[in-house]
Protein backbone atom coordinates (compact mmCIF):
# COMPACT_ATOMS: atom_id res chain seq x y z
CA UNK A 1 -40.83 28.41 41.00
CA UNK A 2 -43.13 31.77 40.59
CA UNK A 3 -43.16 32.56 36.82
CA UNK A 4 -42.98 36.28 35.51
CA UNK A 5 -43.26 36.90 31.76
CA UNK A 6 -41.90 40.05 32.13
CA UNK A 7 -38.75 39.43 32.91
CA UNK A 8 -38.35 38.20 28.52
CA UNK A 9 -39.35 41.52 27.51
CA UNK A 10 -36.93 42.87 30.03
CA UNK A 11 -33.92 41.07 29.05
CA UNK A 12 -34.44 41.81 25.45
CA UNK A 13 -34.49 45.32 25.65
CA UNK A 14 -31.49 45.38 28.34
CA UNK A 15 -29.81 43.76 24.68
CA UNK A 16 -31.10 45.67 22.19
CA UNK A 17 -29.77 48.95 24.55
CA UNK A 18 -26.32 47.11 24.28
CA UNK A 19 -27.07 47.00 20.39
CA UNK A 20 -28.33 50.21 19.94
CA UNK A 21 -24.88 51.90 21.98
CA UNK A 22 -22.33 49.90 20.28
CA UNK A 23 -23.83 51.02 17.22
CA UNK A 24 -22.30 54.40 17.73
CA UNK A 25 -19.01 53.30 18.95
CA UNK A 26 -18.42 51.10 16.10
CA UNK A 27 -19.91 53.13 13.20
CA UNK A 28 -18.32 56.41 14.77
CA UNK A 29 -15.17 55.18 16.76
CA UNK A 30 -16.52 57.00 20.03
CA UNK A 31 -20.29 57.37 21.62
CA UNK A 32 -20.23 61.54 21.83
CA UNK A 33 -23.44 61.25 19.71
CA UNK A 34 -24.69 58.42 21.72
CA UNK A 35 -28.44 60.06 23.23
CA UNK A 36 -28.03 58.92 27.12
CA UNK A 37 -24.32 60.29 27.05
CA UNK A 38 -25.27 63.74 25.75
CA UNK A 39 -28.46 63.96 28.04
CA UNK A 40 -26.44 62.88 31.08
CA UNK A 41 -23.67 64.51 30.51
CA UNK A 42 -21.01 61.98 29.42
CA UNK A 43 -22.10 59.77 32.50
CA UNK A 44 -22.82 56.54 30.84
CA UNK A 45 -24.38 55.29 27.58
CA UNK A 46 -27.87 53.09 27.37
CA UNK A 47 -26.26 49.89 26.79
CA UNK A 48 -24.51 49.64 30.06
CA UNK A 49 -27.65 50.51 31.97
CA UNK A 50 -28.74 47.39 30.00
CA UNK A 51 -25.95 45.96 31.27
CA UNK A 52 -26.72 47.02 34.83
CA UNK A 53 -30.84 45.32 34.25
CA UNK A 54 -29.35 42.45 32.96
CA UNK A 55 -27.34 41.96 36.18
CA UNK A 56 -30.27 43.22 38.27
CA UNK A 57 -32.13 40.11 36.64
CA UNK A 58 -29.83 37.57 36.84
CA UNK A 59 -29.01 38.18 40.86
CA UNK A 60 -33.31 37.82 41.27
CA UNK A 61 -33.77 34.41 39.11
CA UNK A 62 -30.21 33.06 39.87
CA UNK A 63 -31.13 33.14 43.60
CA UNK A 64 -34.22 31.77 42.81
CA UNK A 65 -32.73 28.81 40.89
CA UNK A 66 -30.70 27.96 43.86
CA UNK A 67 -33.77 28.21 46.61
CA UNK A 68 -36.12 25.90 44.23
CA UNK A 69 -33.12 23.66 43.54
CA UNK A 70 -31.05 23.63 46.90
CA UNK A 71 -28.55 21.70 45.12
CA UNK A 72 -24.83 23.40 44.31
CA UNK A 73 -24.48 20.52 41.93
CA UNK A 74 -27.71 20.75 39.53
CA UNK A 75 -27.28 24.33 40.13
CA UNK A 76 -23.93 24.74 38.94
CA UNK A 77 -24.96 22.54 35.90
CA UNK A 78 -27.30 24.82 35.10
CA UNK A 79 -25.46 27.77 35.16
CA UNK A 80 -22.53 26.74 32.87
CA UNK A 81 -25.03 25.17 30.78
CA UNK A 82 -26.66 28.51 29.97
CA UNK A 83 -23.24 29.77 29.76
CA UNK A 84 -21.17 27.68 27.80
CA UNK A 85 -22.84 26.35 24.90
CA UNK A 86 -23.78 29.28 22.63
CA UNK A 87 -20.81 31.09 23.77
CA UNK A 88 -18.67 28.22 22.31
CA UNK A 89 -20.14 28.13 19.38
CA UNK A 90 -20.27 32.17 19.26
CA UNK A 91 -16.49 32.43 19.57
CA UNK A 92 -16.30 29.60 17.19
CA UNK A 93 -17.82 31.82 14.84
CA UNK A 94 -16.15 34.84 15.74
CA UNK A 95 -12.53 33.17 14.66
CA UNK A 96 -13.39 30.79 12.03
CA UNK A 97 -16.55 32.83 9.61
CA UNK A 98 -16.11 36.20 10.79
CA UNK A 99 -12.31 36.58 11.51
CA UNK A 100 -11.29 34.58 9.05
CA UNK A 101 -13.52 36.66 6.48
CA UNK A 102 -12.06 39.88 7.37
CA UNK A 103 -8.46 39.07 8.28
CA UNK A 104 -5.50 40.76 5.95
CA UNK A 105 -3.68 37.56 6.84
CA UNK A 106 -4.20 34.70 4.60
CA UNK A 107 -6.54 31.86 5.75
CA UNK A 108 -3.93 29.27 7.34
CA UNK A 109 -1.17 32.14 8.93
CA UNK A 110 -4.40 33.31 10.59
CA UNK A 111 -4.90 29.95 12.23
CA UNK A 112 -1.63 29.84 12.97
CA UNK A 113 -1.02 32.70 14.72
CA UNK A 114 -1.03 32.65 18.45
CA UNK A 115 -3.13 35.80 19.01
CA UNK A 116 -5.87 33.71 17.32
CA UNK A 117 -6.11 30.55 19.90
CA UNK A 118 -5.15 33.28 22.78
CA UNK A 119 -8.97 35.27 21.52
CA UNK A 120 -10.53 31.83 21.88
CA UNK A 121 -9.18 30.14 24.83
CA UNK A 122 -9.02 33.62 26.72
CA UNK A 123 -12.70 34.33 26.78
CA UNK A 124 -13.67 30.34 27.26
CA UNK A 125 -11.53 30.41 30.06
CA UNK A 126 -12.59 33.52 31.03
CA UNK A 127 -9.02 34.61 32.18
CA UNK A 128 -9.54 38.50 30.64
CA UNK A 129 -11.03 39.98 28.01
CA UNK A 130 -9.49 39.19 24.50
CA UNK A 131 -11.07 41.92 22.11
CA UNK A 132 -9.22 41.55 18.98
CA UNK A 133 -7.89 38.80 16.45
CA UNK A 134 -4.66 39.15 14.65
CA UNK A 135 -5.11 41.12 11.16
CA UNK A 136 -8.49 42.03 11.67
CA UNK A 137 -9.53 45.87 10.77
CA UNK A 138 -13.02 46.52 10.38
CA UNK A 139 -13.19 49.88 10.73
CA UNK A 140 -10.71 52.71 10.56
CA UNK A 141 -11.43 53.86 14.04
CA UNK A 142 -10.77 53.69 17.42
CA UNK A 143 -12.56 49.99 18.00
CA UNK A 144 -12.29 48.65 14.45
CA UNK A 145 -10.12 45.89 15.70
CA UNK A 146 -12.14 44.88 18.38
CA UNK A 147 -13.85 41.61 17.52
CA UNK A 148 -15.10 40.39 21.45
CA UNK A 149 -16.91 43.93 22.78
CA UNK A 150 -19.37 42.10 24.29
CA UNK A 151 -17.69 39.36 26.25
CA UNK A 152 -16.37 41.20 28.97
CA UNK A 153 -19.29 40.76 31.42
CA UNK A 154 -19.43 37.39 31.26
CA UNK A 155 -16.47 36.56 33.60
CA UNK A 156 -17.62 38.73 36.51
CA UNK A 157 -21.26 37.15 35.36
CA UNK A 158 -20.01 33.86 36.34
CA UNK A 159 -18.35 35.59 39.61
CA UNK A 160 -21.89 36.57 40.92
CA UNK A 161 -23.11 32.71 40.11
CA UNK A 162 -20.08 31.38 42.37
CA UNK A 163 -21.09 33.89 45.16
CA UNK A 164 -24.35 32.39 45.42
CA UNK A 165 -23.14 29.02 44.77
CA UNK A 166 -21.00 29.55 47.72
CA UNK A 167 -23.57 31.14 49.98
CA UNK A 168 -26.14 28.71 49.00
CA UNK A 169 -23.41 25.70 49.49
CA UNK A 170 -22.89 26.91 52.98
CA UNK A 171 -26.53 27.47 54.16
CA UNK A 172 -26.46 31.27 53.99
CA UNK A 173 -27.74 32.02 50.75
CA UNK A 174 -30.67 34.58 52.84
CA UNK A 175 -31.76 38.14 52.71
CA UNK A 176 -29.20 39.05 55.47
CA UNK A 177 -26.42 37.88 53.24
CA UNK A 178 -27.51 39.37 49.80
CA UNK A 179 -27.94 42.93 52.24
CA UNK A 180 -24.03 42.22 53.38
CA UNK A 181 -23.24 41.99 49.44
CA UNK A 182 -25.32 44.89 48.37
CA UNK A 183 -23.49 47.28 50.86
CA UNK A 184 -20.52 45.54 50.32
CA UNK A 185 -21.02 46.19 46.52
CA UNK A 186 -21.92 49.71 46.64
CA UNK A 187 -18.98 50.50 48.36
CA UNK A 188 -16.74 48.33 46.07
CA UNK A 189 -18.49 50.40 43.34
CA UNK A 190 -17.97 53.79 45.01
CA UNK A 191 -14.42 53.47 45.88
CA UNK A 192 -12.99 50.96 43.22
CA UNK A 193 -12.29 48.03 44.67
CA UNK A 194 -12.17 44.94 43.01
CA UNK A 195 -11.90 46.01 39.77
CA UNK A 196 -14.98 45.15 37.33
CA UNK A 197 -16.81 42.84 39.96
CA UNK A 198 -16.55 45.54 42.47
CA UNK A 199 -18.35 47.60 39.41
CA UNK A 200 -21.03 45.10 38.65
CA UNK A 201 -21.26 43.60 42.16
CA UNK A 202 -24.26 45.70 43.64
CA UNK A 203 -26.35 45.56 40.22
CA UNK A 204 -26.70 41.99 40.93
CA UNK A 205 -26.79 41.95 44.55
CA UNK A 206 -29.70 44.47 44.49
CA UNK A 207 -31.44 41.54 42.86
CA UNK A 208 -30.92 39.02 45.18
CA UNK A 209 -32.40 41.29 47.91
CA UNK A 210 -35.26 42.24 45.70
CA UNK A 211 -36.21 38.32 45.27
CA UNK A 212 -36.13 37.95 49.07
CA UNK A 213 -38.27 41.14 49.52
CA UNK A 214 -40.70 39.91 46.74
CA UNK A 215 -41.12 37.06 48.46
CA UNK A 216 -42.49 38.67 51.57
CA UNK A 217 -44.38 41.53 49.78
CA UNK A 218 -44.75 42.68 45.88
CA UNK A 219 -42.76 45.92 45.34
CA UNK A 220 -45.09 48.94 45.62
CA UNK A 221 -46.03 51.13 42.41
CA UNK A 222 -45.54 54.40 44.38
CA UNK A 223 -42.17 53.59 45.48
CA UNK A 224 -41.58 52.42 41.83
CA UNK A 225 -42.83 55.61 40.38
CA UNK A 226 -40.11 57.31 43.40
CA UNK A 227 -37.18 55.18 41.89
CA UNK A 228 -37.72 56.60 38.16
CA UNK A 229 -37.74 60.11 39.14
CA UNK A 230 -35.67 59.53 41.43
CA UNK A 231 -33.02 58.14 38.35
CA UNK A 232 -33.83 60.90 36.66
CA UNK A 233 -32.70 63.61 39.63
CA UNK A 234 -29.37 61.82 39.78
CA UNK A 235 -28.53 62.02 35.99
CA UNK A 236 -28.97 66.03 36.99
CA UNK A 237 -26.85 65.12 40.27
CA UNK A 238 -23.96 63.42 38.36
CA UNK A 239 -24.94 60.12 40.47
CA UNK A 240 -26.76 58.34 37.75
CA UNK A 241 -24.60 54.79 37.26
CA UNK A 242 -23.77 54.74 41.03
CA UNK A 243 -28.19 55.05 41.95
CA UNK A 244 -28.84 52.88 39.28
CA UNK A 245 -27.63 49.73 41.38
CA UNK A 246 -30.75 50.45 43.89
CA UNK A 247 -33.26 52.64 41.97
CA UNK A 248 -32.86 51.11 38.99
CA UNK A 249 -32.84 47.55 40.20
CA UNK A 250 -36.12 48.30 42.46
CA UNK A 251 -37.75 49.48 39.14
CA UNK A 252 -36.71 46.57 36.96
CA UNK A 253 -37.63 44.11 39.30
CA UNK A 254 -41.21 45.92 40.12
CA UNK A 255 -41.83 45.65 36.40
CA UNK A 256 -40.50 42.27 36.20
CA UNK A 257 -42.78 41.01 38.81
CA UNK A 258 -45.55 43.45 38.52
CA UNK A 259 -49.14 41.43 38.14
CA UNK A 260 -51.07 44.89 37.17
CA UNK A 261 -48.32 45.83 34.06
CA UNK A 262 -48.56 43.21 30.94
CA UNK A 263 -45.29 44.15 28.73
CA UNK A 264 -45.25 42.15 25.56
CA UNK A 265 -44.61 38.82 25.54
CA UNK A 266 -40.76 38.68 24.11
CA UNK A 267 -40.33 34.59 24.48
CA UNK A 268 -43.21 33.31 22.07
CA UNK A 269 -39.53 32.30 19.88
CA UNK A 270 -37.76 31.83 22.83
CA UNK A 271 -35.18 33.51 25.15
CA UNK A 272 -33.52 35.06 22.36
CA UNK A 273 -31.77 37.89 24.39
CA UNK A 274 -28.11 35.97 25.75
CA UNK A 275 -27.85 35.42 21.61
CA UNK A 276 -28.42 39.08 20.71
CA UNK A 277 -26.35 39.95 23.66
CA UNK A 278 -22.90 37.93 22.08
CA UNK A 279 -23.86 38.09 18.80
CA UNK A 280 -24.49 41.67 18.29
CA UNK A 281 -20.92 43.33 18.49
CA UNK A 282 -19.11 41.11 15.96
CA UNK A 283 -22.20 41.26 14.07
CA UNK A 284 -22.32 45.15 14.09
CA UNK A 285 -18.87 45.17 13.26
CA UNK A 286 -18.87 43.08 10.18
CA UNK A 287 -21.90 45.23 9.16
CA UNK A 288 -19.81 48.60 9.55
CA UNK A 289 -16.60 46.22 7.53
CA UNK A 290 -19.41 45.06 4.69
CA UNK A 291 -20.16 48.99 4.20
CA UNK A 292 -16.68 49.93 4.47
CA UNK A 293 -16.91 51.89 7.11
CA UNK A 294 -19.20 54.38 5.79
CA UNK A 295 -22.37 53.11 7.23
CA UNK A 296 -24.18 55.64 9.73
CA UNK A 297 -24.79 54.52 13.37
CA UNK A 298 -28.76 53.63 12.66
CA UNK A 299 -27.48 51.42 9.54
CA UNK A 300 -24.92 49.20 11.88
CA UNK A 301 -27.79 48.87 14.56
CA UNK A 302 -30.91 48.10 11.90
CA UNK A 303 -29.09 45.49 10.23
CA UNK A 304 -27.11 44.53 13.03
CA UNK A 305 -30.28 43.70 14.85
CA UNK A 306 -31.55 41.99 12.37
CA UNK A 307 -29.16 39.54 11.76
CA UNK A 308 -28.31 39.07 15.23
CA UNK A 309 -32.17 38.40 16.14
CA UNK A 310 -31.83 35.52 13.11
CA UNK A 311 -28.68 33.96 15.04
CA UNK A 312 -29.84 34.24 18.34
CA UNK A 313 -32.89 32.45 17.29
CA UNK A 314 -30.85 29.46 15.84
CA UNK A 315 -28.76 29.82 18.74
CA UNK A 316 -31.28 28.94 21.10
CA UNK A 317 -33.51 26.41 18.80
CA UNK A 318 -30.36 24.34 17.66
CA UNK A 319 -27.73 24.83 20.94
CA UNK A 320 -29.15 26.84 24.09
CA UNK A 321 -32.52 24.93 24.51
CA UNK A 322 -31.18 21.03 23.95
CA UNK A 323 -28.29 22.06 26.29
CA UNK A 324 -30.62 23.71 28.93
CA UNK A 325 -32.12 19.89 29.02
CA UNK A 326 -28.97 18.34 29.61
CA UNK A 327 -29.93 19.62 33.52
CA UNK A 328 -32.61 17.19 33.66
CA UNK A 329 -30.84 14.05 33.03
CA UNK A 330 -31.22 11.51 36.04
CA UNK A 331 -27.21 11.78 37.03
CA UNK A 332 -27.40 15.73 37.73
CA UNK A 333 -30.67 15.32 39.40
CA UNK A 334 -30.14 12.13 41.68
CA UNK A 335 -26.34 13.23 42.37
CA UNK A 336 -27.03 15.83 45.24
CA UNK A 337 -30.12 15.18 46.65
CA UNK A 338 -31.44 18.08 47.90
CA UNK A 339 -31.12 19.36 51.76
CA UNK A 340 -34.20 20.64 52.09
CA UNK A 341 -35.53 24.23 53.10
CA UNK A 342 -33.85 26.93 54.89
CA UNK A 343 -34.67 28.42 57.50
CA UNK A 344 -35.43 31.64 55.21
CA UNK A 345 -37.96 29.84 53.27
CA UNK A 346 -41.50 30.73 53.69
């Protein structure tokens, strides 16, 4: 499987955008001071086009993972396994040290109480997105009871994995397929459909197409170049998160892949950024509770960060790297051999 290192630095800044966004929106209660909404004109902060890369990303290397494995079983395994683990343990920490710490209720109401199990078995199960946890108030604003502002992604995340599952499962998982889904996303996006899927569909369907067009011929610089200015006409245009899904995801995956652009090497401590991603908004929070709610935006994100960098590194020394092994072990390998190549393959 083609290695790019690229694709670390990537994925950390696409979480550090999310960082630096919901610093304003948790400091302030609202993101009118955020920089990318005042410069485009209220069209869409930084941390969802980090959002956007991070889908862009995940539709290149998760249809990768499926080609080198061409096994729904190991790849499955995979999947939940680089899912599951930190995020349990995350949520575990979001109810029992965090919660718990900031809750007006005392300590064993606040188990008791329904709304708490519902935040914890609602985003494991992935059934919707469970933002708050009963007596918390960390702020006086708008979102100061929203404990989970991150987790929302996840489930239509997990949606894109059982697309390709599905495709790949059924011998179709090719560049004519990922195509189908990226028109078939853009529309969803344009007119609505399908909820937050239909949103996120075509961010990670552009990636799928880019890995099968990568595989043929590197993405050109020039047309690279065309897709930034190009992003930066439709901001002007009042297009910007709708020709993000292809300009955007041609230029993240030219820089991911690019052999002639060396971005900094963000992995020498590991793949820190799915830690900073879950981490960060019920860290920021509790940073914006420990200051009362008088710290400024910068203060929420500096020491946010900071803290959140320190968790996600535990997270993925002490639970995402030994579980990511767990994929290796002789009864996920040997049960679903795999079928071979497809005819796509080179």
């Amino acid at each position: 499987m083609a290695r790019y290192p690229n694709f670390d630095f990537l994925r950390l800044g696409a979480a550090l955008s999310v960082l630096f966004s919901h610093a304003f929106l948790i400091a302030e209660g609202d993101q009118l001071h955020e920089p990318l909404i005042m410069l485009s004109g209220n069209q869409g902060i930084l941390g969802l086009l980090g959002v956007f890369v991070f889908f862009t990303i995940s539709g290149f290397l998760v249809t990768q993972s499926f080609e080198t494995t061409r096994s729904p079983l190991r790849f499955l395994a995979a999947r939940l396994l680089r899912i599951y683990p930190a995020l349990v343990v995350c949520l575990t920490i979001c109810v029992l040290v965090i919660g718990a710490a900031v809750t007006a209720l005392p300590f064993t109401e606040y188990l008791l109480q329904p709304g708490t199990w519902r935040f914890l078995t609602g985003n494991l199960l992935m059934q919707g997105f469970e933002q708050s946890l009963p007596g918390v108030v960390f702020v006086d604003n708008a979102v100061g009871t929203v404990v989970g502002g991150c987790f929302w992604s996840l489930r239509f995340e997990i949606y894109c994995y059982l697309v390709v599952l599905a495709l790949g499962a059924l011998r179709l998982l090719d560049l004519r397929s990922a195509m189908i889904l990226l028109v078939g996303g853009l529309a969803a996006s344009y007119f609505g459909w399908f909820g937050g899927f239909g949103w996120l569909l075509p961010y990670f369907a552009i990636g799928m197409v880019m890995y099968y067009l990568t595989r043929r011929r590197a993405p050109s610089g020039a047309l690279a170049i065309a897709a930034a200015l190009g992003i930066v006409a439709t901001v002007f245009l009042g297009q910007m998160l709708f020709a993000f899904a292809l300009l955007g995801g041609y230029l993240t995956i030219y820089l991911a892949t690019s052999r002639s652009i060396a971005l900094p090497r963000a992995a020498r401590f590991g793949d820190l950024s799915y830690g900073l991603y879950i981490y960060g908004w019920p860290v920021e929070a509790g940073v914006a509770h420990a200051f009362a709610g008088a710290a400024a935006w910068w203060q929420v994100f500096a020491l946010g960060t900071a803290i959140s960098l320190i968790l996600a590194l535990i997270s993925w020394q002490v639970i995402e790297r030994p579980a990511l092994r767990l994929k290796r072990l002789p009864a996920i390998a040997a049960a679903w051999k795999p079928a071979g190549p497809s005819p796509a393959a080179p």
